[in-house]
Protein backbone atom coordinates (compact mmCIF):
# COMPACT_ATOMS: atom_id res chain seq x y z
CA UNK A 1 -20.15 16.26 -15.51
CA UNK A 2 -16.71 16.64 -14.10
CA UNK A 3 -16.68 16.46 -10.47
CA UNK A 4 -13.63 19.05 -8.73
CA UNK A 5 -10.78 17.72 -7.23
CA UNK A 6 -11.46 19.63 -4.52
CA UNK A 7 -14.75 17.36 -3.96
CA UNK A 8 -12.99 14.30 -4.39
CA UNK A 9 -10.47 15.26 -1.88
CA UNK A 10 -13.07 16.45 0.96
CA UNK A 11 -15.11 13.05 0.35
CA UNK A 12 -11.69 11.12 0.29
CA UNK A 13 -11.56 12.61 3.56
CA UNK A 14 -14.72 12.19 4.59
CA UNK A 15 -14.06 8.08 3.98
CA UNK A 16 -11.28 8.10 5.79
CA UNK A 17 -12.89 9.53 8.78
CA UNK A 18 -15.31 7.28 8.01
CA UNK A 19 -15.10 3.71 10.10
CA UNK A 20 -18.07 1.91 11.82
CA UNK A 21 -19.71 4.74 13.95
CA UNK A 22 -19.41 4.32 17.47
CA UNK A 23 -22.68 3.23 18.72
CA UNK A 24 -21.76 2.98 22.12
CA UNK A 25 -19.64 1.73 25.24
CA UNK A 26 -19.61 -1.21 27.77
CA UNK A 27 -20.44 0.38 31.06
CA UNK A 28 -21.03 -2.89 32.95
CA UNK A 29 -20.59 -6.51 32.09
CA UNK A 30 -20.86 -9.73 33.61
CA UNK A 31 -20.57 -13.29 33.37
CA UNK A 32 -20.01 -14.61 29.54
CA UNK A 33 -20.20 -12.00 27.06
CA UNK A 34 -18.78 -10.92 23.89
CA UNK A 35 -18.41 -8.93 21.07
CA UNK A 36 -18.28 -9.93 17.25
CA UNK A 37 -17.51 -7.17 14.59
CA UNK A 38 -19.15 -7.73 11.37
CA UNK A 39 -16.03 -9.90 9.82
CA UNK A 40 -16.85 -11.81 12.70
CA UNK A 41 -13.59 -11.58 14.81
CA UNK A 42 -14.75 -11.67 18.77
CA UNK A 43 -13.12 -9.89 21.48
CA UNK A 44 -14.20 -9.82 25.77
CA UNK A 45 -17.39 -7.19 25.95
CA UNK A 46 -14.76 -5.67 28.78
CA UNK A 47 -16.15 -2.79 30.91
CA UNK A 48 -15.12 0.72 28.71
CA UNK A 49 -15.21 -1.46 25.44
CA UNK A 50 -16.76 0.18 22.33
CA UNK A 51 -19.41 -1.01 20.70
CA UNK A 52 -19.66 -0.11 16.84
CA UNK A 53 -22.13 0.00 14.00
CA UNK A 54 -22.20 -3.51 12.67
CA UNK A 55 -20.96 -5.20 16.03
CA UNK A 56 -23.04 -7.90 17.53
CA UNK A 57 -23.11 -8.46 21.45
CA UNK A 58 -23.58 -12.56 22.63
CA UNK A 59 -24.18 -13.70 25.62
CA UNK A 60 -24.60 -16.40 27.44
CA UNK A 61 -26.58 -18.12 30.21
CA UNK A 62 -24.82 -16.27 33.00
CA UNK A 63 -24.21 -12.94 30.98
CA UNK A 64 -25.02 -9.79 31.09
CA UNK A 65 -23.97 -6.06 29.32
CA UNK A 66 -25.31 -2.83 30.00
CA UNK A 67 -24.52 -0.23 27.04
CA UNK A 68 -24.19 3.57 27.34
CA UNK A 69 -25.58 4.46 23.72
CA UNK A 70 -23.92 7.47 22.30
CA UNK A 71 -27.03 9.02 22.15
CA UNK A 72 -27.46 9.40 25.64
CA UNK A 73 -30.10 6.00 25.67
CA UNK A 74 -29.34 2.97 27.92
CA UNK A 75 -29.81 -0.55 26.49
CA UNK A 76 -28.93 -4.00 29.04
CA UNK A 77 -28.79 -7.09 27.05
CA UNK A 78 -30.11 -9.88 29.11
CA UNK A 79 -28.95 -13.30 29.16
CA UNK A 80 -28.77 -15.96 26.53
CA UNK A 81 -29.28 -12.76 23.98
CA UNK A 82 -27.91 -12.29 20.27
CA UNK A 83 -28.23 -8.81 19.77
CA UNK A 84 -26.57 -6.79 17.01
CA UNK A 85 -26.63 -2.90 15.85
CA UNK A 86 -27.48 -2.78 12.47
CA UNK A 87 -27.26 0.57 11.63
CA UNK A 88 -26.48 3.81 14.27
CA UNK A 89 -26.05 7.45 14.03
CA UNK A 90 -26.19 9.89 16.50
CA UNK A 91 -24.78 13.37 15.27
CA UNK A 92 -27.79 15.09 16.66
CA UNK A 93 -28.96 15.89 13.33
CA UNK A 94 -32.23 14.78 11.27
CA UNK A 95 -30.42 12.02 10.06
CA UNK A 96 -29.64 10.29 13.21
CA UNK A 97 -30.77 6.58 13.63
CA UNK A 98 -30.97 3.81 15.51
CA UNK A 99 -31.57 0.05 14.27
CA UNK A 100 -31.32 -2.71 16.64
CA UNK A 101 -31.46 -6.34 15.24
CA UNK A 102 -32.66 -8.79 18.37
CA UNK A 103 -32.46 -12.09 17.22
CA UNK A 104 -32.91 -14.16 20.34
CA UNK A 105 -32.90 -13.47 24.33
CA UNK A 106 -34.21 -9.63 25.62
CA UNK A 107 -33.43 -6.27 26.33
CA UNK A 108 -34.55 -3.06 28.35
CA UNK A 109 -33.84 0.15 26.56
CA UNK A 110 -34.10 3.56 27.55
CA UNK A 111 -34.03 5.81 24.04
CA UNK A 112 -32.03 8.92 23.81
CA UNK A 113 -32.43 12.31 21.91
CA UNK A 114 -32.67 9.85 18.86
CA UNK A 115 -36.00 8.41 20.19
CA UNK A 116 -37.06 12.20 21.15
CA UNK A 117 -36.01 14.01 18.10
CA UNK A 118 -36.45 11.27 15.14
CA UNK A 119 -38.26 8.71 16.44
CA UNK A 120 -39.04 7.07 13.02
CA UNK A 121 -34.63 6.35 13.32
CA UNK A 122 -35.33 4.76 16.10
CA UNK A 123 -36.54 0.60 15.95
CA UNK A 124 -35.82 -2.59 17.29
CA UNK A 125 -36.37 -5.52 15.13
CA UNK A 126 -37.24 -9.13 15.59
CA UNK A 127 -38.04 -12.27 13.62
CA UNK A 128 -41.30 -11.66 13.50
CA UNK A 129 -42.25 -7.63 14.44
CA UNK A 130 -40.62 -4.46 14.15
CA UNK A 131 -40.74 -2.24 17.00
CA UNK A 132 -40.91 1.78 17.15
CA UNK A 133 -40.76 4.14 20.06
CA UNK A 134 -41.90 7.19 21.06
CA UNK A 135 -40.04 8.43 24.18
CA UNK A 136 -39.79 4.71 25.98
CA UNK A 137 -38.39 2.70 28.53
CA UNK A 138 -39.20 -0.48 27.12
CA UNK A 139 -38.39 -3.98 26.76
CA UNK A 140 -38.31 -6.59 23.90
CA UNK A 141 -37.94 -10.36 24.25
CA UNK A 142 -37.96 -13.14 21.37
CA UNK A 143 -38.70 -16.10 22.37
CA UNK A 144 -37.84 -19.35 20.05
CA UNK A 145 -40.03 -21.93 19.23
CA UNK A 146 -39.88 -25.18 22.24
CA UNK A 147 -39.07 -22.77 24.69
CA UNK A 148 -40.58 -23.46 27.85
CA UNK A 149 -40.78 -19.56 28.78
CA UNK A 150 -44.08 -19.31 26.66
CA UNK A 151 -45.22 -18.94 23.57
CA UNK A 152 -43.10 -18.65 20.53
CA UNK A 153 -42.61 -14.94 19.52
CA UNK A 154 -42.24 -11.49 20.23
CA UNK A 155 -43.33 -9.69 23.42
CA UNK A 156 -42.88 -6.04 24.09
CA UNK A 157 -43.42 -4.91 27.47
CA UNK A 158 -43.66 -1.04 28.18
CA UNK A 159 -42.62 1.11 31.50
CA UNK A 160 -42.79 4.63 30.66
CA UNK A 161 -43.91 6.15 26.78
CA UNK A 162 -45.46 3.77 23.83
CA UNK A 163 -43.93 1.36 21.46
CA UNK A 164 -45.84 0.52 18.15
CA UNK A 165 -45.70 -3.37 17.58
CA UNK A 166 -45.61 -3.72 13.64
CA UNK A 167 -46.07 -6.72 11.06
CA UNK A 168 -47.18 -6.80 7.61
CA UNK A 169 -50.39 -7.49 9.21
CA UNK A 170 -50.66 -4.73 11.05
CA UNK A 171 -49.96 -2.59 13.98
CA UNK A 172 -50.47 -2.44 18.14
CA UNK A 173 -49.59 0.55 20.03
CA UNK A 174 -48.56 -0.65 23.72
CA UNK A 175 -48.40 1.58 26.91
CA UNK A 176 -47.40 2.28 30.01
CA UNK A 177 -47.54 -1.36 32.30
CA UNK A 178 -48.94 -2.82 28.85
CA UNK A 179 -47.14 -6.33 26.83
CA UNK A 180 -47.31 -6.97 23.66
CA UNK A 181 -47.59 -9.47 21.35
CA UNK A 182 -46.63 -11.24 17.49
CA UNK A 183 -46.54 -15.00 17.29
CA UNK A 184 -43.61 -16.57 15.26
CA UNK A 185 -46.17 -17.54 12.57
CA UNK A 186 -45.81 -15.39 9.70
CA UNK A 187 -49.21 -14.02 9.80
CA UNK A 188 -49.88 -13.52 13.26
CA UNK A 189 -51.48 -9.15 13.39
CA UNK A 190 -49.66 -8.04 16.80
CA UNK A 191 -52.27 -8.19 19.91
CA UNK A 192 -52.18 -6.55 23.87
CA UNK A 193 -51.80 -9.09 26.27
CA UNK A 194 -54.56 -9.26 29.39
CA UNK A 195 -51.60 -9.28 31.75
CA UNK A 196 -47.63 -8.97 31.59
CA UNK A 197 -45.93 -12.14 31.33
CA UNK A 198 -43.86 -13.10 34.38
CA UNK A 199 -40.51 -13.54 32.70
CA UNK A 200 -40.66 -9.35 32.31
CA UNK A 201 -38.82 -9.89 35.92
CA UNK A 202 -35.40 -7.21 37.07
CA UNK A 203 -31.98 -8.37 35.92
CA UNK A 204 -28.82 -7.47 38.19
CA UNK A 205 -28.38 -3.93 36.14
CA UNK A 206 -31.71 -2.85 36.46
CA UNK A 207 -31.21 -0.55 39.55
CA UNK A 208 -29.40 1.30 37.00
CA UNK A 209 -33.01 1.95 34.82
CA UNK A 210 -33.96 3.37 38.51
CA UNK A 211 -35.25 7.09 37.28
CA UNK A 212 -32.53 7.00 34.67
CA UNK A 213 -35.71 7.65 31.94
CA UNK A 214 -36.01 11.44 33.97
CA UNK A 215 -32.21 11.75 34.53
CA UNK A 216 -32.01 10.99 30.29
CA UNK A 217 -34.85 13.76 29.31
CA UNK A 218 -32.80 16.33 31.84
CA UNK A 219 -29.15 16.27 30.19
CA UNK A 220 -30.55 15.34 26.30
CA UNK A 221 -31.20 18.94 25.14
CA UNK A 222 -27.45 19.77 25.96
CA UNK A 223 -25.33 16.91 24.98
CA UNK A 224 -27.17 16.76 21.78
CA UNK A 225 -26.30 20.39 21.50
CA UNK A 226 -22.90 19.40 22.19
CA UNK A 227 -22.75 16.93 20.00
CA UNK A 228 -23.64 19.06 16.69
CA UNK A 229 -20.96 21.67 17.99
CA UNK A 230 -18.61 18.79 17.86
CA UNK A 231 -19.79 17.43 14.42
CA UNK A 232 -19.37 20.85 13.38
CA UNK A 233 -16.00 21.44 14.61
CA UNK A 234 -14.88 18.08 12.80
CA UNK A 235 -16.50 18.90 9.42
CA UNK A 236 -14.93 22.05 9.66
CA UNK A 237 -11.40 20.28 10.31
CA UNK A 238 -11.74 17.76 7.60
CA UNK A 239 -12.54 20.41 5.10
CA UNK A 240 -9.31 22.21 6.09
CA UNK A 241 -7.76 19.37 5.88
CA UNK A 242 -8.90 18.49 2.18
CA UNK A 243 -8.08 22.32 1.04
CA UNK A 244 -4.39 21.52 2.71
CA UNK A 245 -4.57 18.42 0.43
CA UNK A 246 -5.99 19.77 -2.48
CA UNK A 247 -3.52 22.60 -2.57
CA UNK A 248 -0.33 20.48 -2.21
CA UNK A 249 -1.89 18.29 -4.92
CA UNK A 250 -1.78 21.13 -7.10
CA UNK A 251 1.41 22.23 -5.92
CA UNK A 252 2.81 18.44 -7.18
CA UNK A 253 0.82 18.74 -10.68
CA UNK A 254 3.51 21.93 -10.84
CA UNK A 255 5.87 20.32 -10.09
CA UNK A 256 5.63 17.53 -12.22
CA UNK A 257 4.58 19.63 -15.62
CA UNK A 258 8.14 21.15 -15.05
CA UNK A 259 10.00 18.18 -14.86
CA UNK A 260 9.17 16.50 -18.27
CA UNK A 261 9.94 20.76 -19.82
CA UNK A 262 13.08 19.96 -18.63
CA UNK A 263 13.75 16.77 -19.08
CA UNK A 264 12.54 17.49 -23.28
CA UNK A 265 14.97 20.12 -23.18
CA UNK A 266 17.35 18.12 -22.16
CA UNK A 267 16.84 15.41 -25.04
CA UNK A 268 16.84 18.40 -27.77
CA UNK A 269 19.69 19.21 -26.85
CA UNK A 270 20.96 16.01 -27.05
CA UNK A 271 19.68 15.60 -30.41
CA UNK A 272 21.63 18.49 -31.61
CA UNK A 273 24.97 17.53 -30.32
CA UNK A 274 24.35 14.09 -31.83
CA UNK A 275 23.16 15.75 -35.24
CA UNK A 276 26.52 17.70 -35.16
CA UNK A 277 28.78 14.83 -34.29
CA UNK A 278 27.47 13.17 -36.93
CA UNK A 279 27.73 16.20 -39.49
CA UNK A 280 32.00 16.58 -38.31
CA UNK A 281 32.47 12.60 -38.91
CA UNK A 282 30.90 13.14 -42.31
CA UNK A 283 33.21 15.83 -42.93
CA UNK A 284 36.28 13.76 -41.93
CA UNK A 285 35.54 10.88 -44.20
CA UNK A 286 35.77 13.50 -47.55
CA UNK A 287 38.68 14.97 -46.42
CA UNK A 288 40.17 11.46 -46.14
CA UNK A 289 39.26 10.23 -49.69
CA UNK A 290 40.28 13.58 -51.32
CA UNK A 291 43.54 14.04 -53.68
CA UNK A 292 45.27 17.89 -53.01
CA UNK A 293 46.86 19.85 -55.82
CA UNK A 294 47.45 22.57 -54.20
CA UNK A 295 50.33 25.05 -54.08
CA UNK A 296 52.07 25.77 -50.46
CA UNK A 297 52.43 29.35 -49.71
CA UNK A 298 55.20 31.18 -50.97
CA UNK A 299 55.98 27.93 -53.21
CA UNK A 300 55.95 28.10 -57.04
CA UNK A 301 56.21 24.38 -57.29
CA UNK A 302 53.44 21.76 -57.97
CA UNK A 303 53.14 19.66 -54.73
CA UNK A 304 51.97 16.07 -55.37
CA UNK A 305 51.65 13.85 -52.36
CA UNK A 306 54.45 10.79 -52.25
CA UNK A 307 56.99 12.53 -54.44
CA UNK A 308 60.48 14.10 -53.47
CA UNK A 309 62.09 16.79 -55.27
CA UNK A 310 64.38 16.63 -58.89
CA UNK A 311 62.86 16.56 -62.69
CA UNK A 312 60.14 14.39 -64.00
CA UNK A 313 60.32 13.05 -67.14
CA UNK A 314 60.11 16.34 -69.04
CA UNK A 315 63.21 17.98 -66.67
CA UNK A 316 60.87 20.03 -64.52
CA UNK A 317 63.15 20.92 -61.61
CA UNK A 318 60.73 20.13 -58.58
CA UNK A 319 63.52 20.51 -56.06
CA UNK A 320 64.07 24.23 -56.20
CA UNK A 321 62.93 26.53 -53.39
CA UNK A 322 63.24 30.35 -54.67
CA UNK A 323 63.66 30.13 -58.19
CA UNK A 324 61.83 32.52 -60.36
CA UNK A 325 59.94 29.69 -62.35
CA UNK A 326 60.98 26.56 -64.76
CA UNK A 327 63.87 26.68 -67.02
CA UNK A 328 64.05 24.36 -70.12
CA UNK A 329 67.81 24.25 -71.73
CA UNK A 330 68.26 26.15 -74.65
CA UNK A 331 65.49 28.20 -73.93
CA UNK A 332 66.13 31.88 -73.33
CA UNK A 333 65.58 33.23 -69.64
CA UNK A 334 62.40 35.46 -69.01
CA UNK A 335 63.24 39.15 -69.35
CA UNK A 336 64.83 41.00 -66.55
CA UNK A 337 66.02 37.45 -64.85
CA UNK A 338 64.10 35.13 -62.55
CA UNK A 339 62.98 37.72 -59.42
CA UNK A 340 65.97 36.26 -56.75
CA UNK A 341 67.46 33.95 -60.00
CA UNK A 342 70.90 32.67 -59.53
CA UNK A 343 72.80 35.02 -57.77
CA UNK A 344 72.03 37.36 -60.74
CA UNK A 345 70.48 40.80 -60.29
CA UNK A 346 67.98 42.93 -62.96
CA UNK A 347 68.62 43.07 -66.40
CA UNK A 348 71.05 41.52 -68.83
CA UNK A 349 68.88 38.89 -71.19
CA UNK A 350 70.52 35.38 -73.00
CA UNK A 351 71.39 32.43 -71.55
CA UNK A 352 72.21 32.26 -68.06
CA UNK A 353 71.62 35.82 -67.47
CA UNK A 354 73.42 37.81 -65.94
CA UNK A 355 76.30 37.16 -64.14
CA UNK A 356 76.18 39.08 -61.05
CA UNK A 357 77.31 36.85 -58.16
């Protein structure tokens, strides 16, 4: 099945438009931090930097990033924390996701309309557990194995909503002033903890989480609404902008069916001056190889190319201009004189003629 240009055009335009989706942008940073983009090229997690889909945030033992997710969530990335965002969408549609890859260190996140209005989009994931929401404030830690923080693993901690802890062994739900708990080992089944481990402590940006999970639920309703008026409004460009495209691509397809009309036109015509020259140089050569016997107006005489005028061998005068024919001695004259003959008029037969003057 042929697909319309018209298609191609609008998803040409479509991958244009395209690039890493913004996931979100540095609101606070300190100490050392940075960015990596997925072909790995770093650059200073600076305060108003943009974080994209793909990018991976590193810091180290003095650093610390606080993210304003373009969903409206919060995330601050603790120190000594590889963190990257796998995969992030927030058009305030159903298809809106968030997928946050921690691979060491923690972080506190607040969800956004994302974690209200699709909270299966919306996971963190560690070595060892994969985390879901459902309305949280929440915070995720992986430990590595020698640590001297505590066990090797992942611990979940959870200050307003419910996380689901998840392994192929099964599931936790954690709540309100609740940790939980996978061990590194592959087959550890995700437990509650009898208390909240002490590293769970504030971080400099955590005045920031101060009632921000009430502040979040107040504005989400309207910048999501915003934000699908402004998808909207950008679909609706881009397809104006492929009909633009697709028309002056059809304009050009006009254009360039007329120019080889032309340009054949051109080479028939061509051909038929050619065909002609050739037919008048054909002609030349026969007239060039051709003997003429042919009499000159007004001229009794036979004209033969390269001879002068007198009497060939049989005394045929071939000098004569105006006489009345040839004339053979001893022969009697034509009746009635040679019309203009010499100086003679009409009649008057015998030799000579007559002798008018």
């Amino acid at each position: 099945m042929k697909i319309p240009v018209f298609l191609w055009l609008l998803a040409a335009s479509f991958a244009a438009w395209a690039e890493p989706n913004v996931a979100g942008r540095i609101e606070a940073s300190d100490g050392d931090a940075r960015i990596y983009d997925a072909a790995k090229a770093m650059r200073p997690a600076a305060v108003g930097e943009l974080v994209r889909e793909g990018d991976s945030v590193v810091t180290g033992a003095d650093g610390e990033v606080h993210l304003a997710m373009e969903d409206e969530g919060q995330i601050a990335i603790r120190p000594n924390t590889r963190m990257r965002i796998a995969k992030y969408r927030a058009e305030g549609g159903s298809g809106d996701s968030s997928v946050i890859a921690l691979v060491q260190g923690a972080l506190r996140s607040v969800t956004g309309w994302i974690g209200k209005y699709n909270p299966k989009g919306y996971t963190v994931r560690t070595p060892t557990a994969t985390i879901g929401v459902r309305g949280t404030d929440h915070e995720t830690r992986v430990i590595p194995e020698g640590s001297s923080e505590g066990e090797a693993g992942t611990y979940d901690k959870v200050n307003q909503g419910a996380t689901v802890l998840s392994t192929a062994q099964g599931r936790t739900e954690i709540r309100p002033n609740q940790a939980g708990f996978v061990a590194l080992s592959g087959k550890a089944r995700p437990r509650v903890l009898a208390a909240v481990p002490t590293f769970f402590a504030p971080a400099r940006f955590d005045r920031r989480f101060e009632n921000l999970h009430e502040r979040v639920r107040e504005r989400l309703d309207v910048r999501r609404n915003e934000r699908i008026e402004s998808f909207k409004e950008r679909r609706r460009q881009l397809g104006e902008r492929a009909a633009q495209q697709h028309g002056e691509r059809l304009r050009a397809q006009e254009a360039n069916r007329a120019g080889p009309r032309e340009q054949w036109q051109e080479r028939q015509r061509e051909r038929r001056e050619k065909r002609e020259a050739g037919r008048l140089d054909n002609l030349r050569g026969e007239s060039g190889g051709r003997r003429f016997d042919e009499r000159s107006p007004g001229d009794g005489r036979r004209f033969e190319p390269g001879k002068r005028g007198g009497a060939d061998e049989r005394g045929v005068l071939r000098d004569g201009g105006g006489r009345g024919g040839e004339h053979r001695p001893g022969a009697a004259a034509p009746g009635g004189g040679g019309a203009g003959g010499g100086g003679g008029g009409g009649g008057g037969g015998g030799p000579g003629g007559g002798r008018g003057r």
